[in-house]
N, C-alpha and C. Protein backbone atom coordinates (compact mmCIF):
# COMPACT_ATOMS: atom_id res chain seq x y z
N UNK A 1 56.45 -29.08 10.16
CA UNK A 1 55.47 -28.89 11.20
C UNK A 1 54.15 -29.49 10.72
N UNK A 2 53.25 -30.32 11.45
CA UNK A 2 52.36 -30.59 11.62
C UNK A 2 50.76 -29.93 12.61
N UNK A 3 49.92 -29.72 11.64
CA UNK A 3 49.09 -29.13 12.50
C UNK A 3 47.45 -30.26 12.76
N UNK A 4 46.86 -30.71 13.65
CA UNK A 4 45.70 -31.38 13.73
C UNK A 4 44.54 -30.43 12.68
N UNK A 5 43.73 -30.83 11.85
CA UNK A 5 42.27 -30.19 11.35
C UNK A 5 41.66 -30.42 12.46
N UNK A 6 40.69 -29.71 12.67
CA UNK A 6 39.80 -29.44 14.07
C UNK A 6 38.57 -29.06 12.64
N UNK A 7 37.06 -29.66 13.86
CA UNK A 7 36.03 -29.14 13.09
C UNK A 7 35.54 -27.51 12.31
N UNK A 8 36.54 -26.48 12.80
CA UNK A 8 36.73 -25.46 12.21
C UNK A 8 38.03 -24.97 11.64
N UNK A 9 38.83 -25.82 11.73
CA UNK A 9 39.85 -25.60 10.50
C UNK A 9 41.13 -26.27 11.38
N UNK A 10 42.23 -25.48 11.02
CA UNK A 10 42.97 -25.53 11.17
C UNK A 10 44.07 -24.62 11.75
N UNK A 11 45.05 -24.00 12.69
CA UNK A 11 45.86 -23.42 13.39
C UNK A 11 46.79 -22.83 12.86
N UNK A 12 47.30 -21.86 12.23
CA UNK A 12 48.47 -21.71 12.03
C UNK A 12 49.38 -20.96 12.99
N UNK A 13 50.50 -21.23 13.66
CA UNK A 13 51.38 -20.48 14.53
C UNK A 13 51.68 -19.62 14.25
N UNK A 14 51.09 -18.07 15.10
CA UNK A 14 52.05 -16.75 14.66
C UNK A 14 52.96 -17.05 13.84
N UNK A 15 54.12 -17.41 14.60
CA UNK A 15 55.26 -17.61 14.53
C UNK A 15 55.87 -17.78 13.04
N UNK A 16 54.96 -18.39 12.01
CA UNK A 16 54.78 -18.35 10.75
C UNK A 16 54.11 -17.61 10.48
N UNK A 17 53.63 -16.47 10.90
CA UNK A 17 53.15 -15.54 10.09
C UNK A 17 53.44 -14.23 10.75
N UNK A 18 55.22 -13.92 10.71
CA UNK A 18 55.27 -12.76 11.64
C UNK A 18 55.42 -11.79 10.56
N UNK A 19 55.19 -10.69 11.23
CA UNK A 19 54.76 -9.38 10.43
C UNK A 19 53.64 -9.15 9.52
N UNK A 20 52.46 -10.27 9.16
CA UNK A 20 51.64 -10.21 8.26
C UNK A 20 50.39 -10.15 9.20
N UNK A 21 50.25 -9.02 8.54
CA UNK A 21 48.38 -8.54 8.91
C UNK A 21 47.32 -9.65 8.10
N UNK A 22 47.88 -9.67 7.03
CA UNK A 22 46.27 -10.42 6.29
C UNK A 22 47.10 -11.49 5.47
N UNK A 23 46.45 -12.74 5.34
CA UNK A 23 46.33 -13.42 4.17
C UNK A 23 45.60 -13.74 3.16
N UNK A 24 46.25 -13.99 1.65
CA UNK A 24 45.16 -14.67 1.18
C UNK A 24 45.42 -15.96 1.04
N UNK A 25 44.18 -16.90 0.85
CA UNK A 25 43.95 -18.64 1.16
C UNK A 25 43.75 -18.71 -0.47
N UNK A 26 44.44 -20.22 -0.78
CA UNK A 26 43.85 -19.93 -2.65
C UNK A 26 43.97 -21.77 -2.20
N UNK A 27 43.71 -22.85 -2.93
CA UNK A 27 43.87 -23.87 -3.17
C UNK A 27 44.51 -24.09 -4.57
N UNK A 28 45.46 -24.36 -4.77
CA UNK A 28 46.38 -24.86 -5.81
C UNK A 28 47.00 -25.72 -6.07
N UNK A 29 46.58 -26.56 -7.33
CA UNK A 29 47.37 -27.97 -7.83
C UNK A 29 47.25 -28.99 -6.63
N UNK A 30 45.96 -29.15 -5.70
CA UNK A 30 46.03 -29.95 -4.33
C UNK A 30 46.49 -29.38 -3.49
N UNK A 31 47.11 -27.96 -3.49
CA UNK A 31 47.82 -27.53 -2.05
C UNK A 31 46.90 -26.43 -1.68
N UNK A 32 46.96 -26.09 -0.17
CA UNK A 32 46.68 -24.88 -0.01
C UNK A 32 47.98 -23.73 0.68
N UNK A 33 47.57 -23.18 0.25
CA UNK A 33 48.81 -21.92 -0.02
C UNK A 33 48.52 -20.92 0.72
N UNK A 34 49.27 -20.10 1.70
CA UNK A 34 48.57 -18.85 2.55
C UNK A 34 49.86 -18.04 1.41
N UNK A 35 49.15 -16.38 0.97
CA UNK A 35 49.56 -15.33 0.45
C UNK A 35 49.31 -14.00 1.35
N UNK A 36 50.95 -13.49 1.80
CA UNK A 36 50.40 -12.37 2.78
C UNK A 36 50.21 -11.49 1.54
N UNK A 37 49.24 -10.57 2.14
CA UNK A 37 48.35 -9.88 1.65
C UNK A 37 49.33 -8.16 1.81
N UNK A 38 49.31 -7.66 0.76
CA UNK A 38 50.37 -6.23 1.25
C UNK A 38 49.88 -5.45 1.60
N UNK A 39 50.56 -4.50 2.30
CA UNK A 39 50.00 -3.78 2.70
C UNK A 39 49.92 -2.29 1.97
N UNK A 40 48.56 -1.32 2.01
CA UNK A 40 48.49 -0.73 1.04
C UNK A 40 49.63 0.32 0.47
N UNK A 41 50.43 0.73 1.46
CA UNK A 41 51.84 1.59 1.27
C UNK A 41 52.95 0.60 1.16
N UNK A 42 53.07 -0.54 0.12
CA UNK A 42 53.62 -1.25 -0.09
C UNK A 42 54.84 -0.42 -0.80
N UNK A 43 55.81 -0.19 -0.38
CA UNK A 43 56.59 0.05 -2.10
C UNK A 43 57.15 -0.51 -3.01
N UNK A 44 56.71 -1.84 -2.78
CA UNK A 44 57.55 -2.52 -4.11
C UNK A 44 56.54 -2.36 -5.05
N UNK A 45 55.21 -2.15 -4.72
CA UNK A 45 54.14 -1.53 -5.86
C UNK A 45 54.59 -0.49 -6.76
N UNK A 46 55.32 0.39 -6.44
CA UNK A 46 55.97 1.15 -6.82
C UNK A 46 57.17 1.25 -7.86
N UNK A 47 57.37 0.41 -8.12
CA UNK A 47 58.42 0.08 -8.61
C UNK A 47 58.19 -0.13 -10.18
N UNK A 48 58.66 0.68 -11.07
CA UNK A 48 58.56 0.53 -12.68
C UNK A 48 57.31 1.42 -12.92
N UNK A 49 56.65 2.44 -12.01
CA UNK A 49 55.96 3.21 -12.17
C UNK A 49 56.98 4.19 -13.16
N UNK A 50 57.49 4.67 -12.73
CA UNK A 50 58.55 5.63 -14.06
C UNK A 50 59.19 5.31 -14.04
N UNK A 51 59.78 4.34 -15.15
CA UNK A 51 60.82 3.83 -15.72
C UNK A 51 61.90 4.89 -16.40
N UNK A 52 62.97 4.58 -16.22
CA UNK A 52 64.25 4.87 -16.77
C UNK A 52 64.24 5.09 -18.20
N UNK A 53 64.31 5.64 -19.46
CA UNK A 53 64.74 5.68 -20.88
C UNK A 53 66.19 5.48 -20.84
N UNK A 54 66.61 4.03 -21.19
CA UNK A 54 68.56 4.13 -21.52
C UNK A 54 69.02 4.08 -22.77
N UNK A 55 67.95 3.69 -23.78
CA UNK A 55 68.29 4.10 -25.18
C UNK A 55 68.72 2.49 -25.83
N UNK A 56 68.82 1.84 -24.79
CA UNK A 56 69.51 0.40 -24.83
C UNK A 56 68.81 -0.74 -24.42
N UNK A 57 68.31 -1.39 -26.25
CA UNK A 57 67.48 -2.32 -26.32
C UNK A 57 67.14 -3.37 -25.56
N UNK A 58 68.21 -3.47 -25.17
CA UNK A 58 68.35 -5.06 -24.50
C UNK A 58 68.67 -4.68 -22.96
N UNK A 59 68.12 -3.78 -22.15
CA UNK A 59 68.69 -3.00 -20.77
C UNK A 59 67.89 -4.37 -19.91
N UNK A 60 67.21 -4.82 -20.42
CA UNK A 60 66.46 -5.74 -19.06
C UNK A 60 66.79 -6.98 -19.39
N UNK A 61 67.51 -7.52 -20.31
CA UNK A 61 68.61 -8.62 -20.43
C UNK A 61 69.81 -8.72 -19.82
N UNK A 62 70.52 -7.67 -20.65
CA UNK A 62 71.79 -7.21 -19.43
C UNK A 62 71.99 -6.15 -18.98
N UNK A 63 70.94 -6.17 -17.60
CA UNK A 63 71.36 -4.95 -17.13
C UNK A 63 72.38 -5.04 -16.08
N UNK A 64 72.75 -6.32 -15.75
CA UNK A 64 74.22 -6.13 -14.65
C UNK A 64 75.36 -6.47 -15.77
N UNK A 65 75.53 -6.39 -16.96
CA UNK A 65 76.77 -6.11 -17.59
C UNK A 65 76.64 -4.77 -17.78
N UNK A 66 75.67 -3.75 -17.84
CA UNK A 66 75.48 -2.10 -18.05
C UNK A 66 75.97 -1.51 -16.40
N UNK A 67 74.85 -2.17 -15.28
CA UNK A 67 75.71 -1.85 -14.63
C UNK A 67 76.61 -2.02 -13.36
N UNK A 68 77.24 -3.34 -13.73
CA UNK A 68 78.84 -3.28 -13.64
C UNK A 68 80.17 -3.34 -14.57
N UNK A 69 79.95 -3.11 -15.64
CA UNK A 69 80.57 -3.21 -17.17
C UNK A 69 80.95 -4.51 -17.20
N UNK A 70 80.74 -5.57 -16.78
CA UNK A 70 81.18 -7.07 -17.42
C UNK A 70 79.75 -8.03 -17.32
N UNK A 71 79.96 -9.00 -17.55
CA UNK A 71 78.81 -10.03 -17.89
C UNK A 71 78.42 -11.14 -16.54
């Protein structure tokens, strides 16, 4: 998709941005990049807040040979 620059920017179609309330705009390596922005009851924020103790050094290497018992 192609969008025209207009003297105040540029358009983006809903349609690419469904379900997102906010973005953030960053310019990177020449590109610009839209980042939806989460929302504050996100729960993947949540996630590794209390971690598991398995006793087993290497659990975040293989943790789908732990758990499904093969490699």
């Amino acid at each position: 998709m192609r969008a025209q620059v207009k003297k105040d920017g540029v358009l983006i179609p809903k349609k690419l941005l469904k379900g997102v309330k906010q973005v953030e705009i960053r310019k990177e390596a020449g590109r610009i990049v839209l980042l939806p922005v989460p929302a504050a009851g996100d729960p993947i924020f949540r996630l590794g807040k209390r971690p598991v103790k398995t006793g087993a050094a290497d659990a975040s290497v293989q943790h789908d040979g732990y758990l499904y018992g093969g490699k």
